[in-house]
PDB file of N, CA and C in Angstrom:
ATOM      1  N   UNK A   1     112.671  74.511 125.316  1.00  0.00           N
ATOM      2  CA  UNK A   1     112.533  73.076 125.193  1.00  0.00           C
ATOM      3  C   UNK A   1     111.852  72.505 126.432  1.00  0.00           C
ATOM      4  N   UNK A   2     111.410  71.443 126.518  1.00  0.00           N
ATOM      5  CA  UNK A   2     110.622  70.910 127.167  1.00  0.00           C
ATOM      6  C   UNK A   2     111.434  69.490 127.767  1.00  0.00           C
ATOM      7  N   UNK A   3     111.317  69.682 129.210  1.00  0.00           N
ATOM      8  CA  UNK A   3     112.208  68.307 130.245  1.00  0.00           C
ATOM      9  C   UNK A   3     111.384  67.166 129.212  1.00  0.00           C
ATOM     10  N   UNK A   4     112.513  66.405 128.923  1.00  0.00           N
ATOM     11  CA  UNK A   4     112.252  64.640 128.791  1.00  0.00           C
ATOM     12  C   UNK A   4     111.218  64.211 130.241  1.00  0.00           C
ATOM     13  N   UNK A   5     110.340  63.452 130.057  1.00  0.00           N
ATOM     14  CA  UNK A   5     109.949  62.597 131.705  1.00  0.00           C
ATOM     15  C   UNK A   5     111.061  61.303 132.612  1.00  0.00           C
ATOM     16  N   UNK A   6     111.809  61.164 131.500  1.00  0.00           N
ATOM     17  CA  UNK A   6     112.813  59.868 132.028  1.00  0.00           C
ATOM     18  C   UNK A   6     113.648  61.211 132.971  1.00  0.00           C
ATOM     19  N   UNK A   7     113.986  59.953 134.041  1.00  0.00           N
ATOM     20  CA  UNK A   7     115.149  60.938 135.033  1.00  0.00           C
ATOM     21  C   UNK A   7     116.281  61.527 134.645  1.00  0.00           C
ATOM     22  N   UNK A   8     116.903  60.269 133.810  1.00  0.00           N
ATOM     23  CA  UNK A   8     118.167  61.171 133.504  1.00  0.00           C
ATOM     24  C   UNK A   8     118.397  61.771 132.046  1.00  0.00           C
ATOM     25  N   UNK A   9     118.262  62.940 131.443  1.00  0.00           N
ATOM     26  CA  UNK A   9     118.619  63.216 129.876  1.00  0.00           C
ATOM     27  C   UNK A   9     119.400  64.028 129.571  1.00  0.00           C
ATOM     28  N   UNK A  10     120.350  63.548 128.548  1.00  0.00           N
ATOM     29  CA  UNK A  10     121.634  64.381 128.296  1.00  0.00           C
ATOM     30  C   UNK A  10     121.744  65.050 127.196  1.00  0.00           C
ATOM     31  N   UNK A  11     121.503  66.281 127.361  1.00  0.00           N
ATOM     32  CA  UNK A  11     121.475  67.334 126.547  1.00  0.00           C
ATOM     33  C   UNK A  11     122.550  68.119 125.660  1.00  0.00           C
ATOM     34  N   UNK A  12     123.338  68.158 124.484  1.00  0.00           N
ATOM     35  CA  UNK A  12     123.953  68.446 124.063  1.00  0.00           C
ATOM     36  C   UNK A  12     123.975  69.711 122.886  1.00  0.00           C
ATOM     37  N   UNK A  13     124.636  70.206 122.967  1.00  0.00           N
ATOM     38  CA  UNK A  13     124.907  71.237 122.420  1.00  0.00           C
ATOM     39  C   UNK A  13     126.419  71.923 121.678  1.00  0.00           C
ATOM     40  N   UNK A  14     126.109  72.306 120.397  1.00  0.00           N
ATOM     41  CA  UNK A  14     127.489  72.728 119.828  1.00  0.00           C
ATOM     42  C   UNK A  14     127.566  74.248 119.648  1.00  0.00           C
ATOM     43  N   UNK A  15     129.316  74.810 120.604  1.00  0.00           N
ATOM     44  CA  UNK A  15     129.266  76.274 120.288  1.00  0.00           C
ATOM     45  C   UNK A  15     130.341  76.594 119.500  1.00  0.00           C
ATOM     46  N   UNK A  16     130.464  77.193 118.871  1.00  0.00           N
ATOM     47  CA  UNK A  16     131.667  77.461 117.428  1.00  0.00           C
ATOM     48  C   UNK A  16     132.560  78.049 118.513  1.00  0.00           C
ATOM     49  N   UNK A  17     133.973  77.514 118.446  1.00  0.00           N
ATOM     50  CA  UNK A  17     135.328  78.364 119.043  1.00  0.00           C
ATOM     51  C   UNK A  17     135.672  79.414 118.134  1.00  0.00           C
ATOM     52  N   UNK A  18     136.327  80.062 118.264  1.00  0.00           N
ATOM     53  CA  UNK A  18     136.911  81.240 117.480  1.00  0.00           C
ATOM     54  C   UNK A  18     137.860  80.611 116.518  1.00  0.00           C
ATOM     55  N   UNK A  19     138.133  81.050 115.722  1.00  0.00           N
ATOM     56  CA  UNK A  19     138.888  79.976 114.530  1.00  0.00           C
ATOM     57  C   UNK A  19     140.020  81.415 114.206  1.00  0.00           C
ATOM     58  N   UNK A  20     139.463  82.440 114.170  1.00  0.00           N
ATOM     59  CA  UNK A  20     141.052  83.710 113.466  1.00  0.00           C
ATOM     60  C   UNK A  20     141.329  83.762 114.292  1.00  0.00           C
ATOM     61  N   UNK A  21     142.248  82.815 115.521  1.00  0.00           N
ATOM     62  CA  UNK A  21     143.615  82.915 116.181  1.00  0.00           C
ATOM     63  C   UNK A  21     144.819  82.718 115.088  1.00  0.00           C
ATOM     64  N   UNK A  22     145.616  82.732 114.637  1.00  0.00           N
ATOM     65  CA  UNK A  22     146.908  82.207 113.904  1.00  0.00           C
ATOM     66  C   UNK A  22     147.669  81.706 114.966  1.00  0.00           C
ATOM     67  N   UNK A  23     147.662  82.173 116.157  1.00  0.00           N
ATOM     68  CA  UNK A  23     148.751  81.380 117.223  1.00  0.00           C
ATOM     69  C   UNK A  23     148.410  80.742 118.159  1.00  0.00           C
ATOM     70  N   UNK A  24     148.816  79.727 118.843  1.00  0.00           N
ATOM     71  CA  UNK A  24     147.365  79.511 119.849  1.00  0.00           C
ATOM     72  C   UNK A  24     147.202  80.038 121.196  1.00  0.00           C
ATOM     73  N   UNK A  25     146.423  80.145 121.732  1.00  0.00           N
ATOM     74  CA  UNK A  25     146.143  81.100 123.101  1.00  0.00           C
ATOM     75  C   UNK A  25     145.714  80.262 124.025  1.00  0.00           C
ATOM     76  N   UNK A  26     145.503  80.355 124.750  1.00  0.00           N
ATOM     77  CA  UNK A  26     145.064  79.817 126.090  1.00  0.00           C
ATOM     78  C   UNK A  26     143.688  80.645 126.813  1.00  0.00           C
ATOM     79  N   UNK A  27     142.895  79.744 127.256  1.00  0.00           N
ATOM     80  CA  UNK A  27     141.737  80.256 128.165  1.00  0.00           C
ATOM     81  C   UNK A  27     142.282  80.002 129.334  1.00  0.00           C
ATOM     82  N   UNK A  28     142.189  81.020 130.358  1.00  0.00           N
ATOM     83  CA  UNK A  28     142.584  80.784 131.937  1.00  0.00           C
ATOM     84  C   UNK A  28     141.533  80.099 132.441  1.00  0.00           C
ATOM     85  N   UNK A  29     140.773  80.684 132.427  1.00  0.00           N
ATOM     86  CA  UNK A  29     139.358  79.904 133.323  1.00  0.00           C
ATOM     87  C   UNK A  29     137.945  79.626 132.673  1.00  0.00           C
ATOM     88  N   UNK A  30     137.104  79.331 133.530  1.00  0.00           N
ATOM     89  CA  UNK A  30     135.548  78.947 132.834  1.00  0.00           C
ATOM     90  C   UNK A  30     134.967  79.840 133.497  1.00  0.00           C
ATOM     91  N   UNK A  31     133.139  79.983 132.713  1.00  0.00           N
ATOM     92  CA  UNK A  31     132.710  80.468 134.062  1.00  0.00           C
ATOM     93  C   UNK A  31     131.240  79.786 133.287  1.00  0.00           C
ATOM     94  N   UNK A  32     130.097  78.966 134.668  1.00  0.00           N
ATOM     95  CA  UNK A  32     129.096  77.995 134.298  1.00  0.00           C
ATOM     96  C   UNK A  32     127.916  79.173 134.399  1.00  0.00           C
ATOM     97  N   UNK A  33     127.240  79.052 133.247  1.00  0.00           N
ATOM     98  CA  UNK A  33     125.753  79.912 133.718  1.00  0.00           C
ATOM     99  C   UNK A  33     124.604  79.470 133.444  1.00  0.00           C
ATOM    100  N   UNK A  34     123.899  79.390 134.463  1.00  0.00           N
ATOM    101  CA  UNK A  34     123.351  78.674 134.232  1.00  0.00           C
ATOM    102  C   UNK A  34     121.837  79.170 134.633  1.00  0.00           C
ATOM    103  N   UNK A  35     120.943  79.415 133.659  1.00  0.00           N
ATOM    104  CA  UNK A  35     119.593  80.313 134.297  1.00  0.00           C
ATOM    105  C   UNK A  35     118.903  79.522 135.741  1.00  0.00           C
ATOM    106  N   UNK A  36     118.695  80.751 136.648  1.00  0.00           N
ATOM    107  CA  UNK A  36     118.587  80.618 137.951  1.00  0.00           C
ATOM    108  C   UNK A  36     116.919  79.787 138.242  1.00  0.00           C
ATOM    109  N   UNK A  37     116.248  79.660 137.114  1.00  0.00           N
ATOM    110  CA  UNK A  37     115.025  78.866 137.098  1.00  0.00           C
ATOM    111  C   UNK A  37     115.287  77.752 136.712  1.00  0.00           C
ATOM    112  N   UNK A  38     116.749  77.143 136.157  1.00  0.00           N
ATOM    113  CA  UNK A  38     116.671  75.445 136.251  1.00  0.00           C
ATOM    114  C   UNK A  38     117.926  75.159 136.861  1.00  0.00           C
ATOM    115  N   UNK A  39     118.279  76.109 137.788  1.00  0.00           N
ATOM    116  CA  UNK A  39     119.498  75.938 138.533  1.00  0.00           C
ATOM    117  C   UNK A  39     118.907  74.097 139.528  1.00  0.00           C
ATOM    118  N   UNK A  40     117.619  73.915 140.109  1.00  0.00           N
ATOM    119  CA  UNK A  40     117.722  72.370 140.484  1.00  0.00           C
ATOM    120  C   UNK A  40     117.503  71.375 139.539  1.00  0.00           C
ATOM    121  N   UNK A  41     117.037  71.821 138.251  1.00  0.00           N
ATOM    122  CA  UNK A  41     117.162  70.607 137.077  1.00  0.00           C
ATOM    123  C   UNK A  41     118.216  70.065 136.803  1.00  0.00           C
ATOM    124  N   UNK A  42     119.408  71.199 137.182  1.00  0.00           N
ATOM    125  CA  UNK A  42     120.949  70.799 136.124  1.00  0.00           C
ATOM    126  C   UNK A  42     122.167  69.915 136.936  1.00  0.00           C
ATOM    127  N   UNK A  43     122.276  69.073 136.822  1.00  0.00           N
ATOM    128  CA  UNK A  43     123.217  68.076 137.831  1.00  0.00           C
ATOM    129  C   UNK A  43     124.921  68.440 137.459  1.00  0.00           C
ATOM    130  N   UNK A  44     124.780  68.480 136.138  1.00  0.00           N
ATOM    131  CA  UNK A  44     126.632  68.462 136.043  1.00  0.00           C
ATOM    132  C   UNK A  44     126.493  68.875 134.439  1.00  0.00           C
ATOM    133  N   UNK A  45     127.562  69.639 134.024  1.00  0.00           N
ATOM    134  CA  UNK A  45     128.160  69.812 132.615  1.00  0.00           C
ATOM    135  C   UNK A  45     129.066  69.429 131.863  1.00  0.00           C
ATOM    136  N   UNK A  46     129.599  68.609 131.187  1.00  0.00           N
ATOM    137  CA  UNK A  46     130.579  68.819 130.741  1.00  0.00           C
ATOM    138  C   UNK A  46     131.098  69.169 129.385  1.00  0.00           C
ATOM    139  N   UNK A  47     132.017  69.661 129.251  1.00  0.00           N
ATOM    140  CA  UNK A  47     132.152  70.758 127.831  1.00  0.00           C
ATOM    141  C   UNK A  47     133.691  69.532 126.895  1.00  0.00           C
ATOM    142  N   UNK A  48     133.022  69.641 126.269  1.00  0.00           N
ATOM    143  CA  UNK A  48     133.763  69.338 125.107  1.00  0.00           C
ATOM    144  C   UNK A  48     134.690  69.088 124.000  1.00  0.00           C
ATOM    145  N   UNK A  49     135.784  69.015 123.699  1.00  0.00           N
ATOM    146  CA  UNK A  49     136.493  69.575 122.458  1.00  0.00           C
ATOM    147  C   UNK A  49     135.920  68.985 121.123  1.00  0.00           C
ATOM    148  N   UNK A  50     136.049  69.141 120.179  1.00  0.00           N
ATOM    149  CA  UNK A  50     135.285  68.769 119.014  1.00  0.00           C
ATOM    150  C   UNK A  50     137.531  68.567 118.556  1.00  0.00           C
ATOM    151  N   UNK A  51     137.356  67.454 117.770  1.00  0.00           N
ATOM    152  CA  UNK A  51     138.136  66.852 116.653  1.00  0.00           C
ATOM    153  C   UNK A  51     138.468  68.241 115.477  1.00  0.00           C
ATOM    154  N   UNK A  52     139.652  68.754 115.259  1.00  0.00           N
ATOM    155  CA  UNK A  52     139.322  69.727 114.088  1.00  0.00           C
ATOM    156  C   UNK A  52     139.137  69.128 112.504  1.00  0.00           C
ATOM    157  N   UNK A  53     138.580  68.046 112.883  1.00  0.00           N
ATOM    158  CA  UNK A  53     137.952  67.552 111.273  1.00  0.00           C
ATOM    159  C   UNK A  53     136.821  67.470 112.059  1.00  0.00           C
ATOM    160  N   UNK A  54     136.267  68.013 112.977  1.00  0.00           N
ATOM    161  CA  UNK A  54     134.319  67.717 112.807  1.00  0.00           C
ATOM    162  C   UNK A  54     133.984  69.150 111.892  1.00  0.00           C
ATOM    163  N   UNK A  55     132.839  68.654 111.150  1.00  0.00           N
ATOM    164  CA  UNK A  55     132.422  69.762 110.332  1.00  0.00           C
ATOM    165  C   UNK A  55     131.075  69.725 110.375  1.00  0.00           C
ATOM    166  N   UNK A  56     130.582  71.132 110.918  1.00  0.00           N
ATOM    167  CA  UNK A  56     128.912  71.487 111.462  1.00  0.00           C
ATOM    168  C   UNK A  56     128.505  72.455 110.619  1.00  0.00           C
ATOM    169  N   UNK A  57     127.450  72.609 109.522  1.00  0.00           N
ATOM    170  CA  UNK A  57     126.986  73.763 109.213  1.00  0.00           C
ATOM    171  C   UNK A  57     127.012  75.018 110.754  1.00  0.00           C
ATOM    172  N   UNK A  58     127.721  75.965 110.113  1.00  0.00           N
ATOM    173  CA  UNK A  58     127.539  77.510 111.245  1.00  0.00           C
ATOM    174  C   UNK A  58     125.935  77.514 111.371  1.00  0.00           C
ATOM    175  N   UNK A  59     125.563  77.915 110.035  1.00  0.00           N
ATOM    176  CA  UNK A  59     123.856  77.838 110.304  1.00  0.00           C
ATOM    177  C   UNK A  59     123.005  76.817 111.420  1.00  0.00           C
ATOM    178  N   UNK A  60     123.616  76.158 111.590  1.00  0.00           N
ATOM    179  CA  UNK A  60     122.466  74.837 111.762  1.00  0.00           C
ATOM    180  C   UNK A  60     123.268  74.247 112.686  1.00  0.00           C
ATOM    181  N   UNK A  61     124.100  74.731 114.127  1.00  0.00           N
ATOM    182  CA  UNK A  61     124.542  73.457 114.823  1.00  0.00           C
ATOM    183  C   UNK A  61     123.892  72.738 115.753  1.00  0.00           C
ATOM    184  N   UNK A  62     124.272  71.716 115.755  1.00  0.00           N
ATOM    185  CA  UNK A  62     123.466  70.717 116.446  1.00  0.00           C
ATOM    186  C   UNK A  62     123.160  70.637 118.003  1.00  0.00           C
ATOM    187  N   UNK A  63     121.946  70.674 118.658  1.00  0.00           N
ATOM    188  CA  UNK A  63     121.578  70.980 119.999  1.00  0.00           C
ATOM    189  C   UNK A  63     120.258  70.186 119.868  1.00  0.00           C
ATOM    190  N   UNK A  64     120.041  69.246 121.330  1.00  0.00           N
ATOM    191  CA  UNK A  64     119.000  68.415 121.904  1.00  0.00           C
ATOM    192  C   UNK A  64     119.143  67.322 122.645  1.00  0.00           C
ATOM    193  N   UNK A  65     118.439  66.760 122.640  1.00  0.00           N
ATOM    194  CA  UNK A  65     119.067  65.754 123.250  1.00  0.00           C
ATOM    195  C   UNK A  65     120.203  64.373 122.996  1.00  0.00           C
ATOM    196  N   UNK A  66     121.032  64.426 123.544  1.00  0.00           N
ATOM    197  CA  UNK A  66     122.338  63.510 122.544  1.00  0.00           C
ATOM    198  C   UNK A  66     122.437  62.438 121.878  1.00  0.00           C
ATOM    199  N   UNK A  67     121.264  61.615 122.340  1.00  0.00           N
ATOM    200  CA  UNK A  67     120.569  60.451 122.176  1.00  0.00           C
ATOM    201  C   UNK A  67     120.419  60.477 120.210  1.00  0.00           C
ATOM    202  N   UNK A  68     120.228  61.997 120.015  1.00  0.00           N
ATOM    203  CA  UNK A  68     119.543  61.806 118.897  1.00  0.00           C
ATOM    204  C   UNK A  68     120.422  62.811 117.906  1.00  0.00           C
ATOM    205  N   UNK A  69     121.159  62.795 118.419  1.00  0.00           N
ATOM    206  CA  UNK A  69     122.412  63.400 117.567  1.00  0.00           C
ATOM    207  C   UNK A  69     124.044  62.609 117.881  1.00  0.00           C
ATOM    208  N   UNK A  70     123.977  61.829 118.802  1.00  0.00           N
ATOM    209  CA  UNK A  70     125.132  60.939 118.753  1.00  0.00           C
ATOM    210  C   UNK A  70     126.121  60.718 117.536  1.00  0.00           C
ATOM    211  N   UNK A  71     125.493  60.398 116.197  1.00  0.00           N
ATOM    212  CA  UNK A  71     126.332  60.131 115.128  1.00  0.00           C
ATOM    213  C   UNK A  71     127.305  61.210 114.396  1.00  0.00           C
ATOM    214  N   UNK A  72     126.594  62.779 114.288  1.00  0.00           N
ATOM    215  CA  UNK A  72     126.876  63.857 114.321  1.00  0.00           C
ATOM    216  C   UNK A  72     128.294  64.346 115.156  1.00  0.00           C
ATOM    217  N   UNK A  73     127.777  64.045 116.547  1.00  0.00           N
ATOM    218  CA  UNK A  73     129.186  64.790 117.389  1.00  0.00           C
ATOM    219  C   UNK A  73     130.083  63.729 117.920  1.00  0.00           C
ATOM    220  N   UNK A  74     130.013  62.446 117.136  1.00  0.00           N
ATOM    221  CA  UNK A  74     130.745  61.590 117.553  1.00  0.00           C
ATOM    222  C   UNK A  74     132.403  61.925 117.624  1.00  0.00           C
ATOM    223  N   UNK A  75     132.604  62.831 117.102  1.00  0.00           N
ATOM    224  CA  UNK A  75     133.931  63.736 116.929  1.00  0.00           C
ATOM    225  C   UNK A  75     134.274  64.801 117.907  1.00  0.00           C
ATOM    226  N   UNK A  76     133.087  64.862 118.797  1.00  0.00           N
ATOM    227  CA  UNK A  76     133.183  65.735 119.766  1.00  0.00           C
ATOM    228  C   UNK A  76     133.310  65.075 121.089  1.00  0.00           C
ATOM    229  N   UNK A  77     133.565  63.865 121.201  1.00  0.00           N
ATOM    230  CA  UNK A  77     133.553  62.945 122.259  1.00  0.00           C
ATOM    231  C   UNK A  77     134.456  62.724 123.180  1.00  0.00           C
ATOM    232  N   UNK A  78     135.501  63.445 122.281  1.00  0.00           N
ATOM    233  CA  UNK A  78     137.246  62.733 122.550  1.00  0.00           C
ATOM    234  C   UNK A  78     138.069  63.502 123.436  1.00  0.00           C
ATOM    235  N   UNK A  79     137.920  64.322 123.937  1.00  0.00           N
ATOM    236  CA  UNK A  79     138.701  65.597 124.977  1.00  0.00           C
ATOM    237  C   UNK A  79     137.753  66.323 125.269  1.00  0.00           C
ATOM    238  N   UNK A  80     138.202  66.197 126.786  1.00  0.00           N
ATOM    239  CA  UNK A  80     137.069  67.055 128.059  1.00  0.00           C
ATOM    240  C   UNK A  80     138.057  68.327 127.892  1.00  0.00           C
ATOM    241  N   UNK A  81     137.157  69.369 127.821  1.00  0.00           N
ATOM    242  CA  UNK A  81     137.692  70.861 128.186  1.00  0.00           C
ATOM    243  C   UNK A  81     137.889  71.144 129.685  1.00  0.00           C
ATOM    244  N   UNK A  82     136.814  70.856 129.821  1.00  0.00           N
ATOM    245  CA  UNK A  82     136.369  70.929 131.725  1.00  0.00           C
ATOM    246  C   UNK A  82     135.032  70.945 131.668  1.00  0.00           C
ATOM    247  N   UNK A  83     134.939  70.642 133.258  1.00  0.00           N
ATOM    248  CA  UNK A  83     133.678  69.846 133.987  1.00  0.00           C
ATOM    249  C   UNK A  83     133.036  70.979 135.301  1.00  0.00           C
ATOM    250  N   UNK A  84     131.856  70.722 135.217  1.00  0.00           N
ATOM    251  CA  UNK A  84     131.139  71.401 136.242  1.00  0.00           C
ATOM    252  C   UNK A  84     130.257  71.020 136.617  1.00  0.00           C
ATOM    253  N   UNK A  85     130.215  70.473 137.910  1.00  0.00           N
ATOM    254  CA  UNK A  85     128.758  69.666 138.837  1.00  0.00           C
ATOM    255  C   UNK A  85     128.441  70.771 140.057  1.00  0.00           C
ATOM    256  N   UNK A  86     127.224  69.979 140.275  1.00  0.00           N
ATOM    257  CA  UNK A  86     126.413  70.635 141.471  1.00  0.00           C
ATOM    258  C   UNK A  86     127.701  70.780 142.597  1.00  0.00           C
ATOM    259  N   UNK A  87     126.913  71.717 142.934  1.00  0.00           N
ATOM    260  CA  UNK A  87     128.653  72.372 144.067  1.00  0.00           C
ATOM    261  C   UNK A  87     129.242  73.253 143.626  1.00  0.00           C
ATOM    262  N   UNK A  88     129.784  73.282 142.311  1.00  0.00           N
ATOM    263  CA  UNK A  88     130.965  73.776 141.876  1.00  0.00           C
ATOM    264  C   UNK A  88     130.888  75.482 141.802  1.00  0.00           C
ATOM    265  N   UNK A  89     132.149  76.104 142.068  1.00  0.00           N
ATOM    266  CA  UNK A  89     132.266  77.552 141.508  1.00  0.00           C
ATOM    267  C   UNK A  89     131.303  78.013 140.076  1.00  0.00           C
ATOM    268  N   UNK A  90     130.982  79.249 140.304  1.00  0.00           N
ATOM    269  CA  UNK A  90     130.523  79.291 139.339  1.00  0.00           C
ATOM    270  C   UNK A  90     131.582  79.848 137.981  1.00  0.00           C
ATOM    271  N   UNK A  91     132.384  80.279 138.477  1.00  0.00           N
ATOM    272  CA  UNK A  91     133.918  80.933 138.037  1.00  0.00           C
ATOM    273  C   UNK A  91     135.209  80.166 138.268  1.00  0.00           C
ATOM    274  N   UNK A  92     135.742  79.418 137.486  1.00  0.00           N
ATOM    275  CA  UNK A  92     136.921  78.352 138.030  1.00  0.00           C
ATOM    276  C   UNK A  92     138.442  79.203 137.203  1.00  0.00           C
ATOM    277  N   UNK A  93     139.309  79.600 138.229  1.00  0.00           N
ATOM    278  CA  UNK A  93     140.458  79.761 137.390  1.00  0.00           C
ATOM    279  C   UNK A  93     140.819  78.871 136.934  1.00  0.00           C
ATOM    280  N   UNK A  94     141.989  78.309 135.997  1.00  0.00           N
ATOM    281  CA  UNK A  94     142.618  77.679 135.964  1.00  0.00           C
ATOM    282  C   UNK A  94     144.541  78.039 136.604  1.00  0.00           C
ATOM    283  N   UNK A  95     145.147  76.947 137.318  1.00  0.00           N
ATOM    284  CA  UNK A  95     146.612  77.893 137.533  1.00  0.00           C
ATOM    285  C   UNK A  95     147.427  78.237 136.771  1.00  0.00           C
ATOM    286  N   UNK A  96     148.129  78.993 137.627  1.00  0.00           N
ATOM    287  CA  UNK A  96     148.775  80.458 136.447  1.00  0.00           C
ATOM    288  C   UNK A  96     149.611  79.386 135.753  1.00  0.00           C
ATOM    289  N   UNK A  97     149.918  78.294 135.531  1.00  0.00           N
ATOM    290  CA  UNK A  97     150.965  77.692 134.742  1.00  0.00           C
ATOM    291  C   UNK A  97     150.121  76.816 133.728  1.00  0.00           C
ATOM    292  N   UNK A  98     148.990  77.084 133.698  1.00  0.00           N
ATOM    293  CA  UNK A  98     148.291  76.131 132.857  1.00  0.00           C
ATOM    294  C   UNK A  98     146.682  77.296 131.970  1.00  0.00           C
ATOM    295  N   UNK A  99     146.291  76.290 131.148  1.00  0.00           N
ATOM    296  CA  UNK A  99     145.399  77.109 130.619  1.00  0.00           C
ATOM    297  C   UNK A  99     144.775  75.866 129.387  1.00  0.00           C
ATOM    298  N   UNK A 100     143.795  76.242 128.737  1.00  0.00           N
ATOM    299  CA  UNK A 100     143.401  75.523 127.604  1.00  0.00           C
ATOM    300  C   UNK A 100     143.468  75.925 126.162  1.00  0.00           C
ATOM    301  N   UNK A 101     144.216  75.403 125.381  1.00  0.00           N
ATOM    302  CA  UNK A 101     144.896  76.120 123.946  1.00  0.00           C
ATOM    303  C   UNK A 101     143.484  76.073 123.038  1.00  0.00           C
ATOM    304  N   UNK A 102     144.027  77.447 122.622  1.00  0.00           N
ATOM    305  CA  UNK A 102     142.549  77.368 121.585  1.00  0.00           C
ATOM    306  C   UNK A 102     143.446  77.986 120.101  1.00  0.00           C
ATOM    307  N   UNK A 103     142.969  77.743 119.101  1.00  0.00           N
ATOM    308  CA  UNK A 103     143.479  78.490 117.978  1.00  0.00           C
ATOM    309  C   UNK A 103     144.724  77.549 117.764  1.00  0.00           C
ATOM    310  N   UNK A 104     145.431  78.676 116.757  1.00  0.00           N
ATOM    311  CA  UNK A 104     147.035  77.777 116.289  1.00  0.00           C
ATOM    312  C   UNK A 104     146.924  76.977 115.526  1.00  0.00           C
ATOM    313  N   UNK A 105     147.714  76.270 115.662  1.00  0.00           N
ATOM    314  CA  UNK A 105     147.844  74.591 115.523  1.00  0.00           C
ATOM    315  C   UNK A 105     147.369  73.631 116.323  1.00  0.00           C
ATOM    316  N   UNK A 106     146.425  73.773 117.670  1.00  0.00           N
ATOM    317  CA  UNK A 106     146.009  72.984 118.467  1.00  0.00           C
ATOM    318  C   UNK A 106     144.632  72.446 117.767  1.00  0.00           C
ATOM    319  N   UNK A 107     144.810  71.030 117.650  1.00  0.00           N
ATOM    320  CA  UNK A 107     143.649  70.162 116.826  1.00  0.00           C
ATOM    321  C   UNK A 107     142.216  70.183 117.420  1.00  0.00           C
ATOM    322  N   UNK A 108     142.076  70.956 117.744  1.00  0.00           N
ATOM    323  CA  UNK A 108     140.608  70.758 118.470  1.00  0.00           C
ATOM    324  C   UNK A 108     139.566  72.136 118.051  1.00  0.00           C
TER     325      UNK A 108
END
């Protein structure tokens, strides 16, 4: 894809979670990657939870700029997973008493 010319553009993207958990699990940590040729383009990330009533064709999920998919992931708006800006680890634990539920019964 090709940089927007405006300074600031927010780029979005949808990645399918794993759905055959039956119980829910926990992620300990993140880790940001980010290709080392637009490592000074990229200011900050932040990741997502999607609503478990958003519904995305698997084939076809939605990625570009957000501007132009806003109506789409408006369901994806609502809970930060976690965040990563300039500075940051590239590997973040999370502490041993905590974690992010995936699967189960957790709505996201």
């Amino acid at each position: 894809d090709v940089i927007p010319p405006e300074d600031t553009t927010y780029y979005c993207k949808v990645f399918k979670a794993p759905t055959e958990y039956p119980t829910k699990r926990h992620a300990i940590a993140h880790k940001t990657m980010i290709d080392p040729n637009n490592i000074d383009i990229v200011h900050h990330l932040v990741f997502f939870a999607c609503r478990s009533t958003a519904k995305f064709d698997d084939n076809n999920l939605p990625y570009g700029v957000c501007d132009e998919h806003h109506q789409e992931l408006s369901s994806c708006f609502t809970g930060t997973a976690t965040i990563w800006a300039v500075g940051g680890e590239p590997i973040v634990e999370f502490p041993e008493e905590a974690g992010y539920p995936i699967g189960g019964d957790f709505g996201s």
